[in-house]
N, C-alpha and C. Protein backbone atom coordinates (compact mmCIF):
# COMPACT_ATOMS: atom_id res chain seq x y z
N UNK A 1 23.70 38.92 45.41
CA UNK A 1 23.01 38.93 44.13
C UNK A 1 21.96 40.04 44.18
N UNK A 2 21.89 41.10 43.57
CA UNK A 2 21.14 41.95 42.97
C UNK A 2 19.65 41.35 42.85
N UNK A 3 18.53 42.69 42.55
CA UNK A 3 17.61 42.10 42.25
C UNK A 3 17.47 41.60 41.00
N UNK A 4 18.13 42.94 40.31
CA UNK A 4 17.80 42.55 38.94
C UNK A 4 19.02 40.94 38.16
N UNK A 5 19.74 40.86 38.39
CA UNK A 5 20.25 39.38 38.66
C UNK A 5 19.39 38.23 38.86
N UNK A 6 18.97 38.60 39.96
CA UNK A 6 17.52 37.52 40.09
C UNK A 6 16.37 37.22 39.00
N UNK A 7 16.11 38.69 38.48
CA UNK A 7 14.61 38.65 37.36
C UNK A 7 15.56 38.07 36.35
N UNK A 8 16.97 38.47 35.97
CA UNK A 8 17.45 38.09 34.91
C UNK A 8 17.54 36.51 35.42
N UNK A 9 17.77 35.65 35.52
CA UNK A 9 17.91 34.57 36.33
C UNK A 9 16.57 33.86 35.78
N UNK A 10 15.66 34.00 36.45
CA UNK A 10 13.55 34.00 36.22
C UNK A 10 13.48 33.96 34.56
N UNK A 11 13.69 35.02 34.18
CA UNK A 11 13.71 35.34 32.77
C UNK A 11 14.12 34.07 31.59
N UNK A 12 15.82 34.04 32.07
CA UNK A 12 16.90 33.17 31.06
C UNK A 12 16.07 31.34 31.37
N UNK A 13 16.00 31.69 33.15
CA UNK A 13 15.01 29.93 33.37
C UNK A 13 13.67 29.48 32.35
N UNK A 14 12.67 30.67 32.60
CA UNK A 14 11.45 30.70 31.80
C UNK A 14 11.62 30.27 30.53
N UNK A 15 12.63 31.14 29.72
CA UNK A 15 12.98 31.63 28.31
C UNK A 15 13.60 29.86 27.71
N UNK A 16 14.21 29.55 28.89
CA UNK A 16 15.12 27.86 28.09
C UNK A 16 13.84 26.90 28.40
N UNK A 17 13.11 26.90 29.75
CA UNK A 17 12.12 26.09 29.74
C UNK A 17 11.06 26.35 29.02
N UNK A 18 10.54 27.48 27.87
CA UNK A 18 9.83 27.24 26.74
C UNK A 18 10.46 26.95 25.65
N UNK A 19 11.45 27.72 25.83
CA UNK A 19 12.74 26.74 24.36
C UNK A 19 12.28 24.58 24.63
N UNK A 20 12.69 25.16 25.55
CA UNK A 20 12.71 23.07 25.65
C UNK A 20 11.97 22.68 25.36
N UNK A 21 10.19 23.08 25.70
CA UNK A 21 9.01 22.53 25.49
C UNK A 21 9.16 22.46 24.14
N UNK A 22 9.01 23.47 23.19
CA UNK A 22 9.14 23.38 21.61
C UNK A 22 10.30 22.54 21.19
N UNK A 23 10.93 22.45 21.46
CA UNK A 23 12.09 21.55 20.88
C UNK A 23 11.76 20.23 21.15
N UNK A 24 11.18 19.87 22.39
CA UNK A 24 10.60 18.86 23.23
C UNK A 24 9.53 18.37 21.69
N UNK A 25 8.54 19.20 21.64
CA UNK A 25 7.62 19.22 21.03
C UNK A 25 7.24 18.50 19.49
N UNK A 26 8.69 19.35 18.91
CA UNK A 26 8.74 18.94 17.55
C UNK A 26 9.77 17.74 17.52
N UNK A 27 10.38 17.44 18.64
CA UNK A 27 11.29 15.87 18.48
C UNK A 27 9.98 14.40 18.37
N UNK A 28 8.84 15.19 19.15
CA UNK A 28 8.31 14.18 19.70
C UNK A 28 7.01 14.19 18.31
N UNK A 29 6.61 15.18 17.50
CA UNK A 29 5.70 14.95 16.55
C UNK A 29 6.52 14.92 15.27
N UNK A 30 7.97 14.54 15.61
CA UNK A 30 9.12 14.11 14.01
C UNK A 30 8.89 12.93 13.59
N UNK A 31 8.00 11.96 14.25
CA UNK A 31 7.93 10.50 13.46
C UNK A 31 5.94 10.80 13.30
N UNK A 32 5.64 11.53 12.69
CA UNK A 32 4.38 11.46 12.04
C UNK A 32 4.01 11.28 10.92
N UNK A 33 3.04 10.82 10.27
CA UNK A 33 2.73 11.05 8.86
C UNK A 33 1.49 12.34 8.25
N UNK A 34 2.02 12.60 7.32
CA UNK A 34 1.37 14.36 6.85
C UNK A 34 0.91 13.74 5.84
N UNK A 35 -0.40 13.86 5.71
CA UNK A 35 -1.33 13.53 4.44
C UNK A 35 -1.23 14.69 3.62
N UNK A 36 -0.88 14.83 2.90
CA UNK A 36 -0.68 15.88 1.98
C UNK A 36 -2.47 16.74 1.07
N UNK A 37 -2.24 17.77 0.68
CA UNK A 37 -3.11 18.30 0.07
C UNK A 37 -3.91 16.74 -1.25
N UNK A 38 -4.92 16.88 -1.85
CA UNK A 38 -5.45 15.73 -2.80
C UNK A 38 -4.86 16.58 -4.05
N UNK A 39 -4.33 17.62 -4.31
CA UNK A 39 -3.35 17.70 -5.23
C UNK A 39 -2.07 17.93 -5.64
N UNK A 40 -1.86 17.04 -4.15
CA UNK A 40 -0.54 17.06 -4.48
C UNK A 40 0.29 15.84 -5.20
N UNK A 41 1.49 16.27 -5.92
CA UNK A 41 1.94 15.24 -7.04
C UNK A 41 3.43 15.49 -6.59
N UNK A 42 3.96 14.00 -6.80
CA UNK A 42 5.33 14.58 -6.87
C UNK A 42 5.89 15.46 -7.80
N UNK A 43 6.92 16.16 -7.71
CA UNK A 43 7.51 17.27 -8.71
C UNK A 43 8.40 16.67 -9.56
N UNK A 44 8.42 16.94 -10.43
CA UNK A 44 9.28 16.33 -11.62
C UNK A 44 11.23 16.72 -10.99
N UNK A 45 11.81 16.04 -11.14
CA UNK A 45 13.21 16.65 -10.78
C UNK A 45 14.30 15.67 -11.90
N UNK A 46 15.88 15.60 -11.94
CA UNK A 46 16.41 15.53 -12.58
C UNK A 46 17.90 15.78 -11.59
N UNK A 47 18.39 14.56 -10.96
CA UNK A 47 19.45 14.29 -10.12
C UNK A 47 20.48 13.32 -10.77
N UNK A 48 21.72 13.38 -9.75
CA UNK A 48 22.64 12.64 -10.69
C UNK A 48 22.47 11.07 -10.10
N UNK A 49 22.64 9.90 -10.31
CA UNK A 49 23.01 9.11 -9.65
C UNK A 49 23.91 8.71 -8.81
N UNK A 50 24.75 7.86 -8.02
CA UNK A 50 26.00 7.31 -7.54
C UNK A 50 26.92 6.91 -8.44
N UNK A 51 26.08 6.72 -9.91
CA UNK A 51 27.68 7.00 -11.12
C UNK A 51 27.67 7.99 -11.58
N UNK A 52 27.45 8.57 -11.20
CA UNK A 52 27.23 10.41 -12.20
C UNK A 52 26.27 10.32 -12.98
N UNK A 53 25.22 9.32 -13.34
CA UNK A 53 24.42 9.68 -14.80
C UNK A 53 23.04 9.99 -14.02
N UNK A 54 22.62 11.58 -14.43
CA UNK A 54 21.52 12.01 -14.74
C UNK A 54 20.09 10.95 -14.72
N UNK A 55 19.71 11.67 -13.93
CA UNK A 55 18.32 10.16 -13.72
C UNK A 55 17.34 11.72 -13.51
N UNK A 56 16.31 11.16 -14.49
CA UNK A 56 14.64 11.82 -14.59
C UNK A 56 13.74 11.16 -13.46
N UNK A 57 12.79 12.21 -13.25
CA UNK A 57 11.55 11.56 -12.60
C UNK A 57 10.81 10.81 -13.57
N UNK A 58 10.89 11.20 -14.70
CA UNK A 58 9.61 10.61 -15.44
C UNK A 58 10.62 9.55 -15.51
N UNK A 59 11.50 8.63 -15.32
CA UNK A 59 11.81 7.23 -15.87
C UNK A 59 10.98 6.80 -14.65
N UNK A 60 10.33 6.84 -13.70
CA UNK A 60 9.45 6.05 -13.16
C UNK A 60 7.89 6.18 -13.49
N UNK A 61 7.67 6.88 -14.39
CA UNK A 61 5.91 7.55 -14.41
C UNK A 61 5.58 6.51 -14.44
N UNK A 62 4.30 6.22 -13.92
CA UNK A 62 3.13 5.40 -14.01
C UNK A 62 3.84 3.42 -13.20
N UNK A 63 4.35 4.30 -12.19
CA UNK A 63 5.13 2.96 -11.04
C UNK A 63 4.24 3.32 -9.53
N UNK A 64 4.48 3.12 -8.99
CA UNK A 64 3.82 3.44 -7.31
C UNK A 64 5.44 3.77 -7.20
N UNK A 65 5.31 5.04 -6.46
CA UNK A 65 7.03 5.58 -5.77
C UNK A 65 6.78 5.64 -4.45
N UNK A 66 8.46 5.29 -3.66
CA UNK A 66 8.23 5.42 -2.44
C UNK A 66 9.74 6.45 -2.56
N UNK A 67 9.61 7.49 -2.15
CA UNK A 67 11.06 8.40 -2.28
C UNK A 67 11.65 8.62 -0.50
N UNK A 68 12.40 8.61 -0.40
CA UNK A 68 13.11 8.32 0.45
C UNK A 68 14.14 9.32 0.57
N UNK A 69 14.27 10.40 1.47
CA UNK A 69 15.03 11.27 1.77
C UNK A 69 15.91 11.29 2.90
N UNK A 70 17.18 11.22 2.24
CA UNK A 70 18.23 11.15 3.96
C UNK A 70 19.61 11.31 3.48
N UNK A 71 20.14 10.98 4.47
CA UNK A 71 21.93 11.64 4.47
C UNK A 71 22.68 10.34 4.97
N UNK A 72 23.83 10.42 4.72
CA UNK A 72 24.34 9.47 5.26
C UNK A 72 25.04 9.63 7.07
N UNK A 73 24.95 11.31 7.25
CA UNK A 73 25.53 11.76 8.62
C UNK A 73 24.33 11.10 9.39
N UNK A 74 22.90 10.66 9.10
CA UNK A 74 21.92 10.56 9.61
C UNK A 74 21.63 9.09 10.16
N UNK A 75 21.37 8.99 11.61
CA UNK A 75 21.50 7.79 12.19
C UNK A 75 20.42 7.06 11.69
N UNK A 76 19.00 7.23 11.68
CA UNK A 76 17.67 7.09 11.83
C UNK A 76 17.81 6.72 10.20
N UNK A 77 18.27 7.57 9.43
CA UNK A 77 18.41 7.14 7.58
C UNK A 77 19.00 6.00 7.61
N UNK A 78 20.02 5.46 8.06
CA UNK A 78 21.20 4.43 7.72
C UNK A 78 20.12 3.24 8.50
N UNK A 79 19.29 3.89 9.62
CA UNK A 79 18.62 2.02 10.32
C UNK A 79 17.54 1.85 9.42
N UNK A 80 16.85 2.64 8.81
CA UNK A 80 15.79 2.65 8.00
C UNK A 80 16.07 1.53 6.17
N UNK A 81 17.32 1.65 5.93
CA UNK A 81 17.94 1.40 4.61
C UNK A 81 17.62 0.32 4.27
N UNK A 82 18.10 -0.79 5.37
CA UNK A 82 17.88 -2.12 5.39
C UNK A 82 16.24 -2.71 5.01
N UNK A 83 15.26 -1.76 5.89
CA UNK A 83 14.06 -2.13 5.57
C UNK A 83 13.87 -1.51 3.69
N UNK A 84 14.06 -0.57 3.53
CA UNK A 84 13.23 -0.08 2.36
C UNK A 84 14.14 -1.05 0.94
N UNK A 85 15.01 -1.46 1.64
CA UNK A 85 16.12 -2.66 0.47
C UNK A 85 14.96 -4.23 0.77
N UNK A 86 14.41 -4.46 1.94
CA UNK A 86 13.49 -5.33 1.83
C UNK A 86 12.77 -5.31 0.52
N UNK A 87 11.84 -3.78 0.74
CA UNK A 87 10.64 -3.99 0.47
C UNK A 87 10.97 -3.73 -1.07
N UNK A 88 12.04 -3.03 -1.71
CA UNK A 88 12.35 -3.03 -2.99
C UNK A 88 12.39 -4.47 -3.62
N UNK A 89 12.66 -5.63 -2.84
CA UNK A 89 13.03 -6.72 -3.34
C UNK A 89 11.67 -7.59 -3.08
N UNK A 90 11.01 -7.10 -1.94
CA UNK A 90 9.89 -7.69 -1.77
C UNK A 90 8.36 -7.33 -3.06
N UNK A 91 8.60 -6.31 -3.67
CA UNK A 91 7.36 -5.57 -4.34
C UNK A 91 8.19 -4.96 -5.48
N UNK A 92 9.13 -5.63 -5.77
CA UNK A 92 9.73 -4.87 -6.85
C UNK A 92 9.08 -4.53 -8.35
N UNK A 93 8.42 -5.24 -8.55
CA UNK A 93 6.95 -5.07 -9.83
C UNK A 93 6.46 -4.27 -9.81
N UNK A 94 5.62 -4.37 -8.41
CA UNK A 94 5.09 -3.10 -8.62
C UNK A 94 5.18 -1.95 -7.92
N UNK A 95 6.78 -1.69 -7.41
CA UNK A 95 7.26 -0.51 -6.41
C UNK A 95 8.18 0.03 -6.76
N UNK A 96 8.83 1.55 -6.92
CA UNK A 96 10.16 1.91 -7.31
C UNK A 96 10.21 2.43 -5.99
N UNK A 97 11.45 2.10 -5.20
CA UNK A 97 11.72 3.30 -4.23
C UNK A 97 13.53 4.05 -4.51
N UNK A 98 13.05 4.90 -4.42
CA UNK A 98 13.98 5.84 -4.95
C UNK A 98 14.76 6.70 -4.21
N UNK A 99 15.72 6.52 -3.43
CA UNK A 99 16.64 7.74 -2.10
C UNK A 99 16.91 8.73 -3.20
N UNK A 100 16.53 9.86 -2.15
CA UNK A 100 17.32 11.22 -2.22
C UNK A 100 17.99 11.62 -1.37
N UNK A 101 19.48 11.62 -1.62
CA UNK A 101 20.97 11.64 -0.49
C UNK A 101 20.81 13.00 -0.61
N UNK A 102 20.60 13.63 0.68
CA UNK A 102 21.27 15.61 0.75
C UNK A 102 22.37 15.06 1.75
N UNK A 103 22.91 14.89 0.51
CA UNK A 103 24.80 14.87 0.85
C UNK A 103 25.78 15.57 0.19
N UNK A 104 26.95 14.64 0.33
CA UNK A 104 28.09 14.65 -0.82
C UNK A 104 28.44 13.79 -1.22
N UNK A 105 28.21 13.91 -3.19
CA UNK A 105 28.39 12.52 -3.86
C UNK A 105 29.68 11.71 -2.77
N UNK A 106 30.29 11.74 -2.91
CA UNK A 106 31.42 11.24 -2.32
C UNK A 106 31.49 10.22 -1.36
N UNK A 107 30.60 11.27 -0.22
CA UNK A 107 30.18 10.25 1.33
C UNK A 107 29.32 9.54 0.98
N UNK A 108 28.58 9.31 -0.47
CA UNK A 108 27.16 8.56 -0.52
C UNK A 108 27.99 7.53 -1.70
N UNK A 109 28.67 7.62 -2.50
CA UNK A 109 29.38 7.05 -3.00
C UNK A 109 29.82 5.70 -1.85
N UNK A 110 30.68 6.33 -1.23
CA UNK A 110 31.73 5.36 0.06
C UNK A 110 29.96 4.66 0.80
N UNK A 111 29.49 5.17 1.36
CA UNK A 111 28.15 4.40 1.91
C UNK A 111 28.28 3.34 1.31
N UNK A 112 27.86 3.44 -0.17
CA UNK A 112 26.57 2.38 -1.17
C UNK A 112 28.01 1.37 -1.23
N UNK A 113 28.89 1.54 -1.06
CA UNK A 113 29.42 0.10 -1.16
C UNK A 113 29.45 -0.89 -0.39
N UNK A 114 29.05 -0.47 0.67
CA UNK A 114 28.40 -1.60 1.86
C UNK A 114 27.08 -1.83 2.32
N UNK A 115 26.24 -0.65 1.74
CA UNK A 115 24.95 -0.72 1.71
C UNK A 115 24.11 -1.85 1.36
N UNK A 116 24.41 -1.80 0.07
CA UNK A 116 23.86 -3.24 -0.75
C UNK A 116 22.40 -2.42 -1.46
N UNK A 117 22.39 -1.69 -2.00
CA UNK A 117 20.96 -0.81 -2.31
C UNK A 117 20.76 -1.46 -3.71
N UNK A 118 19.61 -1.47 -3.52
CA UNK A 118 19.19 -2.60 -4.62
C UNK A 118 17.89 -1.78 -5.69
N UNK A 119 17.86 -0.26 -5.23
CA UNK A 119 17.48 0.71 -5.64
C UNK A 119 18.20 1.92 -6.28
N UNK A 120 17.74 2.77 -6.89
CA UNK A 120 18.35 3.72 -7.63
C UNK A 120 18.91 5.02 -6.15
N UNK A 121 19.21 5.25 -6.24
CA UNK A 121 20.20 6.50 -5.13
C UNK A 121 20.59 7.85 -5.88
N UNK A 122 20.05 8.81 -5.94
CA UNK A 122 19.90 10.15 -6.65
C UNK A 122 20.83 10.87 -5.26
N UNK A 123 21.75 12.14 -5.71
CA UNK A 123 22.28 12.50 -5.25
C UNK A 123 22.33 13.91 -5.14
N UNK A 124 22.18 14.92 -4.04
CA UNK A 124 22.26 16.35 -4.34
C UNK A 124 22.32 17.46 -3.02
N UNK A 125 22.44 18.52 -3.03
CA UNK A 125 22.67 19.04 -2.04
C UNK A 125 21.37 19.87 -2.30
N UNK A 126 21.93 21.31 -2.24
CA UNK A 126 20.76 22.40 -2.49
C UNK A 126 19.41 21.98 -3.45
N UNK A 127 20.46 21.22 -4.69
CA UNK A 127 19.06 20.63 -4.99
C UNK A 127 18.13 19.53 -4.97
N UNK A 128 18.71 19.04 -4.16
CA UNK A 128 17.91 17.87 -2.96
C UNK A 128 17.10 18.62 -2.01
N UNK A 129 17.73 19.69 -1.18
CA UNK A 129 17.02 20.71 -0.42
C UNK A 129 15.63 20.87 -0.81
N UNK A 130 15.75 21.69 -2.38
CA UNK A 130 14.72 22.56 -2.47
C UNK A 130 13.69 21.28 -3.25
N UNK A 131 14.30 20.42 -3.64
CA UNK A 131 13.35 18.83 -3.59
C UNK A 131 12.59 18.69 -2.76
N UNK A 132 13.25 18.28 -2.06
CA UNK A 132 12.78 18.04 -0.43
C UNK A 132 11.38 18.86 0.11
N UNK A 133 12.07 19.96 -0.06
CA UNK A 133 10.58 21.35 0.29
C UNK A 133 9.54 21.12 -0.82
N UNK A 134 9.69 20.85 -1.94
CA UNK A 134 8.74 20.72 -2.64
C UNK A 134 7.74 19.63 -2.17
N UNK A 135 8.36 18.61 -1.96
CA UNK A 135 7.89 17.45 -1.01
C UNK A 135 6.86 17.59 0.22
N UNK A 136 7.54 18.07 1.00
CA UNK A 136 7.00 18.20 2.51
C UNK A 136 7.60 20.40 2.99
N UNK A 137 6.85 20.22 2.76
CA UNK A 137 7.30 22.10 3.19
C UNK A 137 7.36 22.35 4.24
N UNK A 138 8.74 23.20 4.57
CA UNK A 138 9.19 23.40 5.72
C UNK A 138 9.80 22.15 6.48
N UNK A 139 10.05 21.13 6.31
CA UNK A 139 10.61 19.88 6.66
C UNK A 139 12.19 20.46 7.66
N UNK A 140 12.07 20.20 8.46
CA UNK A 140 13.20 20.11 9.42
C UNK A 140 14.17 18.90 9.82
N UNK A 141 13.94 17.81 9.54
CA UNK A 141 14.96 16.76 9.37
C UNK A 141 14.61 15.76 9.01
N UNK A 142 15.70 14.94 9.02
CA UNK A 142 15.35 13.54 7.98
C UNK A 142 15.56 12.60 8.82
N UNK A 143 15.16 10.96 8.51
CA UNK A 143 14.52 11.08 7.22
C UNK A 143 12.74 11.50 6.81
N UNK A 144 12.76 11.55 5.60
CA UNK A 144 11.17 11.96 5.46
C UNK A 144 11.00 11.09 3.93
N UNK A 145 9.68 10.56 4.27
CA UNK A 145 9.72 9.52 3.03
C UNK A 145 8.22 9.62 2.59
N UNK A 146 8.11 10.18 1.03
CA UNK A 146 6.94 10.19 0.20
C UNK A 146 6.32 9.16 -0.15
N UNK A 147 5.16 8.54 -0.29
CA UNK A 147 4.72 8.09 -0.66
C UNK A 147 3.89 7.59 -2.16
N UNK A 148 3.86 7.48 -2.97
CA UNK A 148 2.47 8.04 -4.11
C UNK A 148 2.44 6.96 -4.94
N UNK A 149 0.84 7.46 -5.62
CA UNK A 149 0.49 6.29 -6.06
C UNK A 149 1.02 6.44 -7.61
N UNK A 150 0.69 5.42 -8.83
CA UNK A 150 1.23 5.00 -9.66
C UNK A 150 0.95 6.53 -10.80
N UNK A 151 0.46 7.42 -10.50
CA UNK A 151 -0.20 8.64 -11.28
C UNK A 151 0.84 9.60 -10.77
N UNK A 152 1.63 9.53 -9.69
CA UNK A 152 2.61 10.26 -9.15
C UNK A 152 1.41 11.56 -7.64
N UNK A 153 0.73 11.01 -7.82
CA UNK A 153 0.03 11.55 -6.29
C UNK A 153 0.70 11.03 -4.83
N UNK A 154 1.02 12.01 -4.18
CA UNK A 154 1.31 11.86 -3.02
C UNK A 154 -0.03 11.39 -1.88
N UNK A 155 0.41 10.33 -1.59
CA UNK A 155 -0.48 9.92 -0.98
C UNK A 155 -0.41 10.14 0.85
N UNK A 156 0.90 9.81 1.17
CA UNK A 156 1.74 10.43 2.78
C UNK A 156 2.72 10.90 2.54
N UNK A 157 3.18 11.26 3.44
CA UNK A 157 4.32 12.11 3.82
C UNK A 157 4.95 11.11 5.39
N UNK A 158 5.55 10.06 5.61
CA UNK A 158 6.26 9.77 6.65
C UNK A 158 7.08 10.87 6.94
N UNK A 159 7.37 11.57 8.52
CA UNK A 159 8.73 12.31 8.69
C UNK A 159 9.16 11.70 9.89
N UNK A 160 10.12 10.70 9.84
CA UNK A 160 10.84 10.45 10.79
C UNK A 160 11.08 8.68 10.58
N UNK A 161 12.17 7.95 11.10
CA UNK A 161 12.36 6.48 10.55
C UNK A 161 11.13 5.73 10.33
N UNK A 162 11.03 4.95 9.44
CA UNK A 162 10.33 4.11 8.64
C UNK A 162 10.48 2.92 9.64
N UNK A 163 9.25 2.51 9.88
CA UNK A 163 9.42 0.96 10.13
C UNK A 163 8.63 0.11 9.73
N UNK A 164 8.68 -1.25 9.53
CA UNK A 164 8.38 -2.14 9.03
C UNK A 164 6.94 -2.29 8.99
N UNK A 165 6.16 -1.97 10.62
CA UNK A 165 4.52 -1.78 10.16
C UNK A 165 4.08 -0.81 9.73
N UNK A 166 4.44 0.53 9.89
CA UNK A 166 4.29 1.52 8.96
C UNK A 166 4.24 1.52 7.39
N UNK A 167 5.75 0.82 6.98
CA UNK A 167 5.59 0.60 5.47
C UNK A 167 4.49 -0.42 4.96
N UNK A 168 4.09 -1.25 5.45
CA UNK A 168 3.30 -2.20 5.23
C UNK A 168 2.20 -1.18 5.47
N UNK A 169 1.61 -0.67 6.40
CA UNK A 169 0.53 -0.17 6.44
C UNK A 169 0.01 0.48 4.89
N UNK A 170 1.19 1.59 4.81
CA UNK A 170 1.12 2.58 3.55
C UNK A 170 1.32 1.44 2.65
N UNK A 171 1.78 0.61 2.64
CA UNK A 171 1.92 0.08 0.71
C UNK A 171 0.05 -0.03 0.84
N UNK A 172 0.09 -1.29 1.90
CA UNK A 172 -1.22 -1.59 1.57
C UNK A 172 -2.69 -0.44 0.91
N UNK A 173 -2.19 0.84 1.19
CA UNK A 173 -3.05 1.46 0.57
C UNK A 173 -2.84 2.12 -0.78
N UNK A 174 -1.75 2.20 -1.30
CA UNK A 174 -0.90 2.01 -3.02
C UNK A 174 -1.28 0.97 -3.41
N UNK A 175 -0.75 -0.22 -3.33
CA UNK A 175 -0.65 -1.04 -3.93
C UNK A 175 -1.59 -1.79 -4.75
């Protein structure tokens, strides 16, 4: 083996063991919550449902929203479902929670029939995407789940599965 073999060697080692740290890094700060700017609001959008019909943001104005972003390829989305179908049934007065599938109608279609979603399910790709970013900017995977209060203020930003004391934590400060 050459020298330069060797530095290349040093180099490619160094180069993957700071790759790893960052990758390391952002796996491990993916279940945080991001308090968002105090003006931030959700964005108005306009998605289809799981029957095809067109659903507004404003049919929830003046509700407490909990929006809910995920896929169905997504492991961490599908264990999360069960809880946020709780809490829809648990706080349904005074809670809308609302999924946004960055899917394909299709695969989210086939899902919801065993799901049991007892919530509205908006459907979209690119423009779920650029949803999404409006949401939480720069967001790298799902799920990621908004929070806000009944004025449409974002109150958190969850990024990474939802669990049961978490959601409780955040309602308690909506509600």
């Amino acid at each position: 083996m050459t020298g330069k073999q060797v530095m290349f060697g040093i180099a490619l080692a160094l180069a993957s063991g700071i790759g790893g740290y960052f990758a390391y890094d952002a796996a491990r700060t993916s279940s945080e919550d991001k308090s968002p700017s105090a003006a931030a609001a959700l964005p108005t959008f306009a998605l289809p449902d799981i029957g095809g019909m067109l659903r507004q943001s404003s049919e929830w104005d003046g509700k407490v929203r909990v929006v809910n972003f995920w896929a169905t390829w997504c492991p961490p989305c599908r264990r999360e479902i069960p809880l946020l179908i709780e809490l829809q049934a648990e706080h349904g007065a005074d809670l809308q929670i609302i999924g946004i599938a960055i899917d394909d109608m299709q695969a989210v279609q086939q899902y919801a029939t065993t799901a049991g979603f007892n919530y509205p399910i908006l459907v979209g790709q690119q423009d779920a995407v650029d949803l999404g970013n409006q949401v939480l900017q720069d967001w790298i995977g799902l799920p990621f789940t908004a929070f806000a209060d009944s004025e449409g203020k974002v109150l958190r930003v969850h990024v990474g599965e939802l669990h049961r004391q978490q959601a409780d934590e955040f309602l308690r400060e909506i509600l």
